[in-house]
Structure formats: C-alpha cells, structure tokens
Protein backbone atom coordinates (compact mmCIF):
# COMPACT_ATOMS: atom_id res chain seq x y z
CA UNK A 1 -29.51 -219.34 -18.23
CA UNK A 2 -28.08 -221.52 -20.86
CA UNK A 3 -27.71 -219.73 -24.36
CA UNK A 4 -27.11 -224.00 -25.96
CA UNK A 5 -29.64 -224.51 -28.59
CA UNK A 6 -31.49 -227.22 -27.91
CA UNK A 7 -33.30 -229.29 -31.05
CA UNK A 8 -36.47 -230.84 -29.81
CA UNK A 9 -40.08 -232.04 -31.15
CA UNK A 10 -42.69 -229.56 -31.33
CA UNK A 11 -45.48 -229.23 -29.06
CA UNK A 12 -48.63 -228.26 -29.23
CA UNK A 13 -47.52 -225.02 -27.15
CA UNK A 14 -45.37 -224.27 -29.61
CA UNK A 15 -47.69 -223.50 -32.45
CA UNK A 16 -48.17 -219.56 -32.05
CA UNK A 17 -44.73 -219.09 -32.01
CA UNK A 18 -44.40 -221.51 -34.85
CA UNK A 19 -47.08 -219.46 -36.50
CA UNK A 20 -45.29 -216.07 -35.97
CA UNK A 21 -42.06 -217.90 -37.42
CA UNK A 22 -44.16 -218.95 -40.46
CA UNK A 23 -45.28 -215.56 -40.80
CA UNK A 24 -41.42 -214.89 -41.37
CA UNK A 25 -41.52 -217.35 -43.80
CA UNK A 26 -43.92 -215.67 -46.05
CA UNK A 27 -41.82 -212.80 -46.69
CA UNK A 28 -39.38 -215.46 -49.42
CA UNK A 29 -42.29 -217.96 -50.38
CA UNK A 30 -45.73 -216.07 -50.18
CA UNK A 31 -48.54 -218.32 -48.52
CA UNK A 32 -51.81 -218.67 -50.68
CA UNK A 33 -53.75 -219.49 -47.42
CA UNK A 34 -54.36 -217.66 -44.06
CA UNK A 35 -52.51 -219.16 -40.92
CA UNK A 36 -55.02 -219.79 -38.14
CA UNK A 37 -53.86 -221.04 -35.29
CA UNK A 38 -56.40 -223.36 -35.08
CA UNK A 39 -56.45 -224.62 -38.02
CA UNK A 40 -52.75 -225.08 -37.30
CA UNK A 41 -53.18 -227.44 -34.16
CA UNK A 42 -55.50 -229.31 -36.32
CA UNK A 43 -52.76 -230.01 -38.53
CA UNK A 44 -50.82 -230.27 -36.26
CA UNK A 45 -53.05 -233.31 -34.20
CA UNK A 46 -53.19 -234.89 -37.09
CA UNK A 47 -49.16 -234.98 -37.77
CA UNK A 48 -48.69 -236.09 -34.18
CA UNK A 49 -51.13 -239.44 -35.09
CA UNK A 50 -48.49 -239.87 -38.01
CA UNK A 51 -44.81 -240.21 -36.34
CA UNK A 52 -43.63 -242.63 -38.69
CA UNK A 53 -44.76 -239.90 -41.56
CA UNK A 54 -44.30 -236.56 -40.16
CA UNK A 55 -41.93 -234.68 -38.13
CA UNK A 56 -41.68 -231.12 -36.46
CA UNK A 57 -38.73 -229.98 -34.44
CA UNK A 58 -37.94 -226.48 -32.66
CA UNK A 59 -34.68 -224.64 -31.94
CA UNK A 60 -34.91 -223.59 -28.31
CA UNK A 61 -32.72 -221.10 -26.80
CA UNK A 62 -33.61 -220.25 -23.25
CA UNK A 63 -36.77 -221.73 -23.35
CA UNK A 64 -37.75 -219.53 -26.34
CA UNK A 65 -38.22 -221.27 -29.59
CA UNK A 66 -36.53 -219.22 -32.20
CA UNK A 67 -36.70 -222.00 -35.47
CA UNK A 68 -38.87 -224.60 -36.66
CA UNK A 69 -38.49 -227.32 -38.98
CA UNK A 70 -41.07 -229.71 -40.55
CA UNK A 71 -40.32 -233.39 -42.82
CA UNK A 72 -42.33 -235.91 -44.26
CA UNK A 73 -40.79 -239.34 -44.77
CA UNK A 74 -42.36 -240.89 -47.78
CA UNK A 75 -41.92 -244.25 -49.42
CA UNK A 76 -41.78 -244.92 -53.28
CA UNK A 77 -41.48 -247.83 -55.28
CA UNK A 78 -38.18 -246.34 -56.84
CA UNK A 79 -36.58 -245.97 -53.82
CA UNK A 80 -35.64 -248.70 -51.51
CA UNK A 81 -35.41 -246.98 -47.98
CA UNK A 82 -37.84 -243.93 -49.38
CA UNK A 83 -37.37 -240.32 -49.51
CA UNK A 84 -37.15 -237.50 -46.67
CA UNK A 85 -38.87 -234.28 -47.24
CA UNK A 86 -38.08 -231.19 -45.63
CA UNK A 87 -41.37 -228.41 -45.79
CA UNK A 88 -40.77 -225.39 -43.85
CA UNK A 89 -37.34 -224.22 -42.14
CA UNK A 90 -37.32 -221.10 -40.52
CA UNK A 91 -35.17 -219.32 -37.89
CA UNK A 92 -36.11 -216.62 -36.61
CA UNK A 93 -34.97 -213.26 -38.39
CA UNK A 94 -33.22 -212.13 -35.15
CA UNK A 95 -31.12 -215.10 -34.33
CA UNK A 96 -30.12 -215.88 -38.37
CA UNK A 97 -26.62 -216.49 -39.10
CA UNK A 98 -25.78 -218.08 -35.83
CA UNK A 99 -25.78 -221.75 -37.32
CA UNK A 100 -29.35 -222.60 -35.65
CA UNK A 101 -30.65 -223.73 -39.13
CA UNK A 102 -27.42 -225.44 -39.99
CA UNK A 103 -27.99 -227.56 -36.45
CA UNK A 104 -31.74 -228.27 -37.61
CA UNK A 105 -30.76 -229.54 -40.71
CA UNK A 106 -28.33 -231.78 -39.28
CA UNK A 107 -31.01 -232.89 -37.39
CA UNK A 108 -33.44 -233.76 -40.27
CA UNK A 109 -30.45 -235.69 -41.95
CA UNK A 110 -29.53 -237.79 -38.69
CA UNK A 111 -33.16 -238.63 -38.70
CA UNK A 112 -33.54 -239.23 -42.39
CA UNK A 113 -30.66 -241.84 -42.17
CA UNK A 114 -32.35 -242.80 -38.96
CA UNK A 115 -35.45 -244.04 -40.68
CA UNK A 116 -33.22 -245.49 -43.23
CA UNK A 117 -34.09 -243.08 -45.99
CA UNK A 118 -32.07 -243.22 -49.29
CA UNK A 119 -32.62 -238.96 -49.71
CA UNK A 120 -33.46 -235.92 -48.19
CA UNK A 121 -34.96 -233.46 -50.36
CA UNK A 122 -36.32 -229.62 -50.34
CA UNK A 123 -37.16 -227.08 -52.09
CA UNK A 124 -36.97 -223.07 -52.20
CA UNK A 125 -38.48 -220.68 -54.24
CA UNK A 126 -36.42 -220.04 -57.78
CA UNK A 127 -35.35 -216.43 -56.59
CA UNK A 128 -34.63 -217.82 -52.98
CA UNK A 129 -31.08 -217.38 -53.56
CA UNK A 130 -29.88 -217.09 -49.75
CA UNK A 131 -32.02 -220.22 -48.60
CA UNK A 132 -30.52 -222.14 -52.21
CA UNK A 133 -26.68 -221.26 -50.69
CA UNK A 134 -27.89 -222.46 -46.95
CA UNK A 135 -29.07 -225.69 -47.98
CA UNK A 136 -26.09 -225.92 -50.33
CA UNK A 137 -23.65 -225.27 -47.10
CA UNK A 138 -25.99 -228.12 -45.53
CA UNK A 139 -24.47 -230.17 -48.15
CA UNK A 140 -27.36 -230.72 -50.25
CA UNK A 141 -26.70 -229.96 -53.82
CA UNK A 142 -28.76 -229.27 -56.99
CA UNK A 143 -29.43 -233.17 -58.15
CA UNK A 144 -32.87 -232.52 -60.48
CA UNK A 145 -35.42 -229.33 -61.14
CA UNK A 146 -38.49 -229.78 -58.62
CA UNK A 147 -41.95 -228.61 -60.83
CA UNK A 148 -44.76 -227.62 -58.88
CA UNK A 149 -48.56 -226.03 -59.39
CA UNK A 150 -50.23 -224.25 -56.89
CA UNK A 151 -53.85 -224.31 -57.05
CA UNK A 152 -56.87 -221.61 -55.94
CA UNK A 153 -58.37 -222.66 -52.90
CA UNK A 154 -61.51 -221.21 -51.35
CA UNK A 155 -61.97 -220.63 -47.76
C-alpha cells in the first residue's frame, strides 16, 4: 500500500466519514444543528448539481479518507474574477501535523486561480488560534474582520 495522499472530489460514499470528520470539527466551532447523514447527502446532491459553485475534496491515504475540504466560488460586482470561499477544513485528529491540510489548501488555491478568482477567503472562530496560524502558514493573512450572526433554527 501507498501511504501518498491523494486529493480528490468527494463522493457520495464519502459522507459518513465526512460526517465523523465534521464531528471533529465541532470540538473548535460548535455546530447549532444536528448532522444527519441524510440530510447530509441531500446537501450534498444538491452541491454536486452546482460544480461551477461548490466544491468538496477528500485527503485519501490508503483508501481511507482522513480530511475534507469544502469552497464556494461566488461572484460580486466588486470583484472582477469573484471570490473563493473555503467552509469546512478538517483532518482528521490522528493524521494532524503531517501537512495533509497544508496539501488541501493548496488545492483550494490552485482551483481558486483555476476558476479565475481574484481571492480566497475563510474564516475561524476568534479563539481558533491553531487553525488562525495554519491558514496563516497557507499564506493567507489577516486582510479585514469577517462579522457574522448565527440564527435559532428549529428542527
């Protein structure tokens, strides 16, 4: 077996890994809703009808996906080329510091320049201090303060 990470698009029988890597997530930027798979491969469906909008990789190491990234590439009238947007990156808590989320950020940024993007863009919770020094290392950089609400949803 071949321990070279290998970036690819998501699939559809990715998603309950994806979910358990999510669940990871949680533990630095606390969810408001509850992950259901199935309401994740209806998300999902709908991101796959939407290429030139959405995008979902893996990190694959021996046919086990171990990280996940998801981008939106959005257009605005202030940009020319519009604006990348990465959502959720998460490697797995066992395989951190081996450079897998360094290689899916590349990623994102070859295919933000790909699609002729003028930005890529994320954000991290305020106290998210390690993920705020990763993205820095990535060679993004602190360029404007990103407000946000989150509102109450009922299920």
């Amino acid at each position: 077996m071949t321990t070279v990470p290998i970036i690819r698009p998501c699939q559809v029988n990715d998603l309950p890994v994806v979910m358990e890597l999510l669940h990871q997530l949680e533990e630095v930027a606390p969810a408001q809703s509850d992950l259901k798979l199935v309401r994740l491969r209806d998300l999902f469906t709908e991101m796959k009808e939407r290429p030139e909008i959405y995008l979902n990789l893996v990190c694959e190491i021996d046919g086990q996906v171990v990280g996940f990234l998801s981008m939106i590439f959005y257009r605005t009238f202030f940009h020319r080329g519009g604006t990348a947007l990465v959502n959720e990156l998460i490697v797995d808590q066992q395989r951190r510091g081996a450079g897998l989320g360094q290689l899916l950020m590349q990623t994102a940024i070859t295919e933000a320049l790909a699609r002729d993007m003028d930005e890529i863009e994320v954000g991290t919770e305020e106290d998210n201090t390690a993920a705020q020094a990763f993205y820095a290392q990535a060679g993004l950089n602190e360029r404007y303060v990103l407000l946000g609400m989150e509102f109450e949803t009922e299920e």
